[in-house]
Protein backbone atom coordinates (compact mmCIF):
# COMPACT_ATOMS: atom_id res chain seq x y z
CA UNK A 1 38.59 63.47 -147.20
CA UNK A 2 35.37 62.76 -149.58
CA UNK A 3 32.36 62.52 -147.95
CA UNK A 4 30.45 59.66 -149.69
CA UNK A 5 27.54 61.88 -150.11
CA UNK A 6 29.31 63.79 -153.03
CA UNK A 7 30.53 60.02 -153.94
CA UNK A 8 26.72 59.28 -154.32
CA UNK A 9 25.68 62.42 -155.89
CA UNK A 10 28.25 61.58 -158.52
CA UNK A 11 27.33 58.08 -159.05
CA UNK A 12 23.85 59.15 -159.98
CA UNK A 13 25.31 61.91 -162.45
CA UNK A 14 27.95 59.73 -164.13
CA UNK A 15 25.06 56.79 -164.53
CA UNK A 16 22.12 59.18 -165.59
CA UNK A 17 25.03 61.32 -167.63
CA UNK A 18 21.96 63.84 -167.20
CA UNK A 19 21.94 66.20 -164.46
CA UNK A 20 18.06 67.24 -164.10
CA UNK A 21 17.23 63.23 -163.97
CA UNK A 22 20.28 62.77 -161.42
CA UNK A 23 18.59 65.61 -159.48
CA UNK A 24 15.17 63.80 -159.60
CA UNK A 25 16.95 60.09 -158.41
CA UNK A 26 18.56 61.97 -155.55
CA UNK A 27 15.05 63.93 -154.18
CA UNK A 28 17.22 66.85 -155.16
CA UNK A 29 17.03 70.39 -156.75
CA UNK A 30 19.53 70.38 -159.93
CA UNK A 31 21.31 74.06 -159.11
CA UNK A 32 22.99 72.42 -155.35
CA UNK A 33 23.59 69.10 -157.35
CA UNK A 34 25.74 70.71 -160.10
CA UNK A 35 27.22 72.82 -156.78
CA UNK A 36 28.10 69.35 -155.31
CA UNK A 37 29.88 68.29 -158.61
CA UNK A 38 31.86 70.82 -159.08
CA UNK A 39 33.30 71.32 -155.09
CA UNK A 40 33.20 67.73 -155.62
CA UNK A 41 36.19 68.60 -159.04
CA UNK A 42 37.56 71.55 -156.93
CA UNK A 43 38.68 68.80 -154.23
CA UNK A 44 40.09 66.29 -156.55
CA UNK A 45 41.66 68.55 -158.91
CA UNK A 46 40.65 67.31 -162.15
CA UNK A 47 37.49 67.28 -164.08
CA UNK A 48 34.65 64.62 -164.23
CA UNK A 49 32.41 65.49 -166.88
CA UNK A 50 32.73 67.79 -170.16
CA UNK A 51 29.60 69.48 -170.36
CA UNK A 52 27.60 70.94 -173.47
CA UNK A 53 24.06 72.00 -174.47
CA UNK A 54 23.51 68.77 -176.12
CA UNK A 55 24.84 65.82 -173.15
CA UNK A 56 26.78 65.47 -170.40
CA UNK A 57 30.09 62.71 -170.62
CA UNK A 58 32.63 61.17 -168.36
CA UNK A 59 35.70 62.20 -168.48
CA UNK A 60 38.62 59.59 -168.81
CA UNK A 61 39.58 60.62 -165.41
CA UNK A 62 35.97 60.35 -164.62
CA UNK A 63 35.81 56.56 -165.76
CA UNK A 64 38.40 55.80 -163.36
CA UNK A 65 37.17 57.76 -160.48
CA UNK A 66 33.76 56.19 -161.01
CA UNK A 67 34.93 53.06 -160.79
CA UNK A 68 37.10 54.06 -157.09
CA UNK A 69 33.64 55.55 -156.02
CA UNK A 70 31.38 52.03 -156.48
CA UNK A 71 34.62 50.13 -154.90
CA UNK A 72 34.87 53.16 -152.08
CA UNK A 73 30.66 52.55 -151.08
CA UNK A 74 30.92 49.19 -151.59
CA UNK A 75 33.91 48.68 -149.08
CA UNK A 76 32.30 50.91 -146.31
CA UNK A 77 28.83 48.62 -146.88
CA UNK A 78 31.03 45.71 -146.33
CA UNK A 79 32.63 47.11 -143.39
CA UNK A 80 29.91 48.76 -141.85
CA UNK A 81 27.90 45.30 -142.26
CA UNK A 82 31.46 43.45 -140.57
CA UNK A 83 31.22 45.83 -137.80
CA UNK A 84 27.36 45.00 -137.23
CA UNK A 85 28.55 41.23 -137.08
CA UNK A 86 31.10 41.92 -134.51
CA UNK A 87 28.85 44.05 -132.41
CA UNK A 88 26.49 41.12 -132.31
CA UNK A 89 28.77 38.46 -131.35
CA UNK A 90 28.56 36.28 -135.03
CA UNK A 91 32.00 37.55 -136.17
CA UNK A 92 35.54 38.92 -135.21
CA UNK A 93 38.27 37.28 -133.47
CA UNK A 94 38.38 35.21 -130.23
CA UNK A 95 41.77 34.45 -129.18
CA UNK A 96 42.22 31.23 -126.81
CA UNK A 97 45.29 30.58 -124.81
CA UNK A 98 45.78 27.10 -123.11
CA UNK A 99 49.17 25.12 -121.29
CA UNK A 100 48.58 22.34 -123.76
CA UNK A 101 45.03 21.76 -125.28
CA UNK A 102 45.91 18.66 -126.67
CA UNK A 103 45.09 16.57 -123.76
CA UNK A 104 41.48 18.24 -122.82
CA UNK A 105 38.89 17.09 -124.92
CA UNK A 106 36.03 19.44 -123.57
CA UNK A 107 38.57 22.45 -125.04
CA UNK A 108 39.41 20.36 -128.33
CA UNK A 109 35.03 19.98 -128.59
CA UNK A 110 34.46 23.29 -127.60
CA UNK A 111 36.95 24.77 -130.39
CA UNK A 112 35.39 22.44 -133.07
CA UNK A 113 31.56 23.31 -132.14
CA UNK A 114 32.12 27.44 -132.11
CA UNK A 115 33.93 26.97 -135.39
CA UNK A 116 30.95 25.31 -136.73
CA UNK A 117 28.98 27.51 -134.67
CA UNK A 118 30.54 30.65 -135.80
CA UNK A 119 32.12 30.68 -139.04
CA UNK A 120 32.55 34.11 -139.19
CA UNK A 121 34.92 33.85 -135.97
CA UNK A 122 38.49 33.65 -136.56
CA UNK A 123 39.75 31.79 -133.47
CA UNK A 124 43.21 32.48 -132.52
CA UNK A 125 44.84 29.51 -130.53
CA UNK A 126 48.02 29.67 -128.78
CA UNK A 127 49.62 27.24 -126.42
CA UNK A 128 51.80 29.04 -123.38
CA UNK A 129 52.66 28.66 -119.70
CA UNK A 130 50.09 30.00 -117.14
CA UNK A 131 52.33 33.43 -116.46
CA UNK A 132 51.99 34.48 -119.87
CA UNK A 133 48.56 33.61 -120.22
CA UNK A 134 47.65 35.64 -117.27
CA UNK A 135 49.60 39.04 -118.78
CA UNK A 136 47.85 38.39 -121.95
CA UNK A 137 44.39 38.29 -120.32
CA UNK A 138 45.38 41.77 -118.41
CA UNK A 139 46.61 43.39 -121.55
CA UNK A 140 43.92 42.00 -123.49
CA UNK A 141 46.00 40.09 -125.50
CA UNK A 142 43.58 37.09 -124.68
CA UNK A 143 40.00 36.73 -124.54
CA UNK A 144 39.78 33.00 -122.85
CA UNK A 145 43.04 31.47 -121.13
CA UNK A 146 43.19 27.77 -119.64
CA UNK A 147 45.99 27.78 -117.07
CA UNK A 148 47.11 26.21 -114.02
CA UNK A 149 47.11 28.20 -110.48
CA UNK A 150 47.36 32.35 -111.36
CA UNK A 151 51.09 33.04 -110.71
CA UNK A 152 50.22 35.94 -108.80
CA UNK A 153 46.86 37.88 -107.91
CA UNK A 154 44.73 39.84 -110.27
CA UNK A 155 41.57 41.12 -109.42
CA UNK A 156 40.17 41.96 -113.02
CA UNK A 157 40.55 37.96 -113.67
CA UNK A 158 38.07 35.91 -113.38
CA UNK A 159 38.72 31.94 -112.64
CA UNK A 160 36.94 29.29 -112.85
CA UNK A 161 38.20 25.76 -111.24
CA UNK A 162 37.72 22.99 -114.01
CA UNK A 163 39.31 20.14 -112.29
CA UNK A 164 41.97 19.09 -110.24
CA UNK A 165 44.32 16.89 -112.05
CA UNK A 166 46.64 14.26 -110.32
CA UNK A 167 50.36 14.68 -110.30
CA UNK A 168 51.60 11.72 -111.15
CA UNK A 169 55.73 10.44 -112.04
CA UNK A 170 57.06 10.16 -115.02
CA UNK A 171 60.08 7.36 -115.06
CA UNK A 172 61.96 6.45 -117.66
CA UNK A 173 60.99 3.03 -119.42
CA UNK A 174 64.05 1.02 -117.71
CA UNK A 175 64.09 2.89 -114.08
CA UNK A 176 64.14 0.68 -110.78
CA UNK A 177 60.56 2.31 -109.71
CA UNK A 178 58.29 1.88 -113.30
CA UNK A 179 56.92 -1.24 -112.04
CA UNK A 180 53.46 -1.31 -111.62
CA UNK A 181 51.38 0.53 -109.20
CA UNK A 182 51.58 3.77 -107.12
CA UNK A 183 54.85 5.39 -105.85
CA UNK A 184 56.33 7.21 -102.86
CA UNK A 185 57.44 10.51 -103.54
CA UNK A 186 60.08 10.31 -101.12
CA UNK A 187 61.66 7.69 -102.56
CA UNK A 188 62.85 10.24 -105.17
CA UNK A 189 64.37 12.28 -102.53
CA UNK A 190 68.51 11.60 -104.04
CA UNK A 191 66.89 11.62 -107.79
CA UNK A 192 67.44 14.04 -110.59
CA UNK A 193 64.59 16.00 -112.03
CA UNK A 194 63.28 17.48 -114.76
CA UNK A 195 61.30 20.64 -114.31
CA UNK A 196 59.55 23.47 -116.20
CA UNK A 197 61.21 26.80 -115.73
CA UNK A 198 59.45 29.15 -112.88
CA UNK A 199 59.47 32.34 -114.73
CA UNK A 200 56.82 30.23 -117.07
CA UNK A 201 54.27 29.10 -114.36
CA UNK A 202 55.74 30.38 -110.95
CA UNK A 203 52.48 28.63 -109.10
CA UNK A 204 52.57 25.65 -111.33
CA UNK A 205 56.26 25.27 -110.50
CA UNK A 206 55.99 26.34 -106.26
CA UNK A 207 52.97 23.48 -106.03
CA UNK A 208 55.24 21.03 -107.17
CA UNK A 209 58.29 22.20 -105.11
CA UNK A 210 55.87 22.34 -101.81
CA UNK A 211 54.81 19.18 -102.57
CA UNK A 212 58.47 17.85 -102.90
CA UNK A 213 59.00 19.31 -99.41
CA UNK A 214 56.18 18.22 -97.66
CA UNK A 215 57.30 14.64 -98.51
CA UNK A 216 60.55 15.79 -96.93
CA UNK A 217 63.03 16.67 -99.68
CA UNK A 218 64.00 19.42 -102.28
CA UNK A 219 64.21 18.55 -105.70
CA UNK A 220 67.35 18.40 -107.55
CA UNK A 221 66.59 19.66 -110.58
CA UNK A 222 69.49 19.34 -112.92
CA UNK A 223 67.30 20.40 -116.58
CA UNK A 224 64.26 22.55 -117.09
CA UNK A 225 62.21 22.67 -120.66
CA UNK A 226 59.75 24.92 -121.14
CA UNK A 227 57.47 22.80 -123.06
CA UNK A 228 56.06 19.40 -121.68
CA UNK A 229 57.26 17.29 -124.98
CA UNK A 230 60.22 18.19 -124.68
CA UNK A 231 60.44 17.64 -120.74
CA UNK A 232 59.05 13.93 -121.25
CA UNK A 233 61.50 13.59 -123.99
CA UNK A 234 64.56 14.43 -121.68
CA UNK A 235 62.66 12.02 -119.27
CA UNK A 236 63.14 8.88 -121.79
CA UNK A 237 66.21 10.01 -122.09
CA UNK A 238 67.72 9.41 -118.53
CA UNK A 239 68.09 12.92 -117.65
CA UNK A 240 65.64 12.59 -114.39
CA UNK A 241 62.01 12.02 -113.67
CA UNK A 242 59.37 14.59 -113.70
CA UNK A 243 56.04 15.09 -111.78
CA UNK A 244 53.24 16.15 -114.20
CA UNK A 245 49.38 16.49 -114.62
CA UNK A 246 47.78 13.25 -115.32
CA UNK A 247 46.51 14.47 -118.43
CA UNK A 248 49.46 13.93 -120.15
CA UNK A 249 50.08 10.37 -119.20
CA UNK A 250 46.62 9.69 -121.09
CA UNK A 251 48.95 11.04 -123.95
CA UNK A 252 50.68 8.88 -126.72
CA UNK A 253 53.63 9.48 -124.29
CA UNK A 254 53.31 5.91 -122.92
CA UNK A 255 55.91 4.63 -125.47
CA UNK A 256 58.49 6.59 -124.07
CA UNK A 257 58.09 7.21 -119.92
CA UNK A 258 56.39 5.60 -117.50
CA UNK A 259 53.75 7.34 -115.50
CA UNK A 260 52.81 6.26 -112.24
CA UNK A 261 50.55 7.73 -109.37
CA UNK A 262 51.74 9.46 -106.47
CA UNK A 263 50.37 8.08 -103.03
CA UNK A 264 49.29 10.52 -100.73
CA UNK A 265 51.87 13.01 -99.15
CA UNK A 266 52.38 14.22 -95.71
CA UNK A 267 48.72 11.84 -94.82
CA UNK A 268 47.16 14.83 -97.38
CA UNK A 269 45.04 13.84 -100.18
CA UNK A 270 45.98 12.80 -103.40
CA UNK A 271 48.40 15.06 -104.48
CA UNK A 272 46.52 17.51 -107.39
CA UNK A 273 46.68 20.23 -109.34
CA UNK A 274 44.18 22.73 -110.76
CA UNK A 275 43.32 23.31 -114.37
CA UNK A 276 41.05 26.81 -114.21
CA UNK A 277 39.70 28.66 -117.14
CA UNK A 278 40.18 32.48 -117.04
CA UNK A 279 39.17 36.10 -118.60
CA UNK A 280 39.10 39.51 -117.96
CA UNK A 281 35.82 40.87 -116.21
CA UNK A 282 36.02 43.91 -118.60
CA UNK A 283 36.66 42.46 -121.72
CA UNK A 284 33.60 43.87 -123.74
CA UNK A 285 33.92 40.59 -126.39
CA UNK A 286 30.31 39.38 -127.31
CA UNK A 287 32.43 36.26 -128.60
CA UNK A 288 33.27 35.46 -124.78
CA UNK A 289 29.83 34.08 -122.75
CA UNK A 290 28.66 32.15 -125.92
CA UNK A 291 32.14 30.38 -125.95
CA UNK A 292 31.91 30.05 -121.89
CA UNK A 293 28.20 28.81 -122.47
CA UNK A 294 29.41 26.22 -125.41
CA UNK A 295 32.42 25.02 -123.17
CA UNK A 296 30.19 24.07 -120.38
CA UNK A 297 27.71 21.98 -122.33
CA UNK A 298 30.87 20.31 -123.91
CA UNK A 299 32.31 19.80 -120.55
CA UNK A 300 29.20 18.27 -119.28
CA UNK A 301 28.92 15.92 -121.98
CA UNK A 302 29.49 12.08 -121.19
CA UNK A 303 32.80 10.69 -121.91
């Protein structure tokens, strides 16, 4: 390894091609400067200069290396300057995991606004279910997550509840029930049904199941899909309904399902389910309380 002292020492030779007035640029006596050059040789294995009475020249070896010691500086300026930017929250990488951020406009307006914000940021975005999020946020795989109910307990997560969605049906276009207005759930008790797989949200997944029973049946789920397109598309198809977060029947799904609210179950409330957004209390990312900040202003914007 060079230390990029002797990397400076030899700039100022190989630009002055004068030793003595190298000496004087560096605040330097000449005898531990031409000491510095040649451990500096003795290292690489090769000479820099030829030296005479009369001047001091670059070798061709010394051209080259010259031009590897300006790059070498001028890389470690660049990254020490990077490093600064990180440090202080205007730079680095943010990663954001979400179930499905295209139907939450407070995430989509938060993402454009710390772009714009932060230019320096590269924001990494990656849709999953909630039980992946939550491993990526413990093996800090994720800085920000936007899941639904934590699959299992974590105390080094923090949550915070952004809303409670409605569950509402999703029927296909020609089924006896997509007329207008709300539904019974139990009237779905001898239907087929489409559902995500556990192992991808296990508390999405058991909400839906206790809500099933607490209306007084088990769902017969005869096809799972992992990701909500493709579940509504199996719904249009005939395969069986689903129950989903009203987000997604604000979606430009409406041309292929009909969605339909749930009336109350089991003389409960509305039948809901949370949307939370989550990160790791020991995540040392600058990048994470501006974002938080950002998303709540967004969030608090009028629709």
């Amino acid at each position: 390894m060079i230390e990029t002292r002797l990397l400076r020492q030899f700039i100022a030779v190989a630009e002055e091609l004068h030793f003595h007035k190298a000496a004087i640029r560096l605040h330097m006596a000449q005898p531990p400067l031409s000491q510095a050059i040649n451990r500096l040789e003795g290292k690489l294995g090769f000479s820099l200069f030829t030296r005479s009475k009369r001047e001091v020249k670059l070798t061709p070896a010394g051209t080259v290396f010259l031009q590897a010691a300006y790059q070498t500086l001028k890389a470690l300026e660049r990254g020490i300057e990077h490093a600064r930017q990180v440090s202080e929250g205007s730079a680095g990488t943010l990663t954001v995991t979400a179930v499905s951020i295209a139907y939450y406009e407070p995430l989509l307006s938060t993402l454009r606004r710390f772009r714009q914000t932060f230019p320096k940021v590269q924001l990494v975005i990656k849709e999953m279910p909630s039980s992946s999020q939550a491993k990526a946020i413990l093996a800090a795989e994720a800085d920000i997550a936007f899941m639904r109910k934590l699959p299992f307990s974590a105390q080094n997560i923090e949550s915070r509840l952004l809303l409670d969605e409605a569950i509402v049906m999703a029927l296909p276009l020609d089924h006896p029930k997509a007329r207008p207005g709300p539904v019974e759930l139990r009237d779905f008790a001898d239907e087929d049904f489409v559902f995500t797989p556990q192992a991808l949200g296990s508390g999405y997944h058991s909400q839906l199941i206790a809500l099933c029973e607490a209306a007084g049946f088990y769902p017969k789920v005869v096809q799972e899909a992992a990701q909500i397109h493709t579940l509504i598309g199996l719904v249009s198809c005939g395969f069986g309904v689903a129950l989903v977060p009203e987000s997604i029947a604000s979606s430009n799904m409406r041309d292929k399902v009909v969605f339909r609210p749930i009336r109350p179950v089991a003389e409960s409330a509305n039948p809901a389910i949370g949307l939370y957004m989550s990160w790791h209390t020991h995540n040392p990312s600058p990048l994470i309380n501006p974002f938080i900040s950002m998303f709540d202003s967004a969030s608090q914007q009028p629709d």
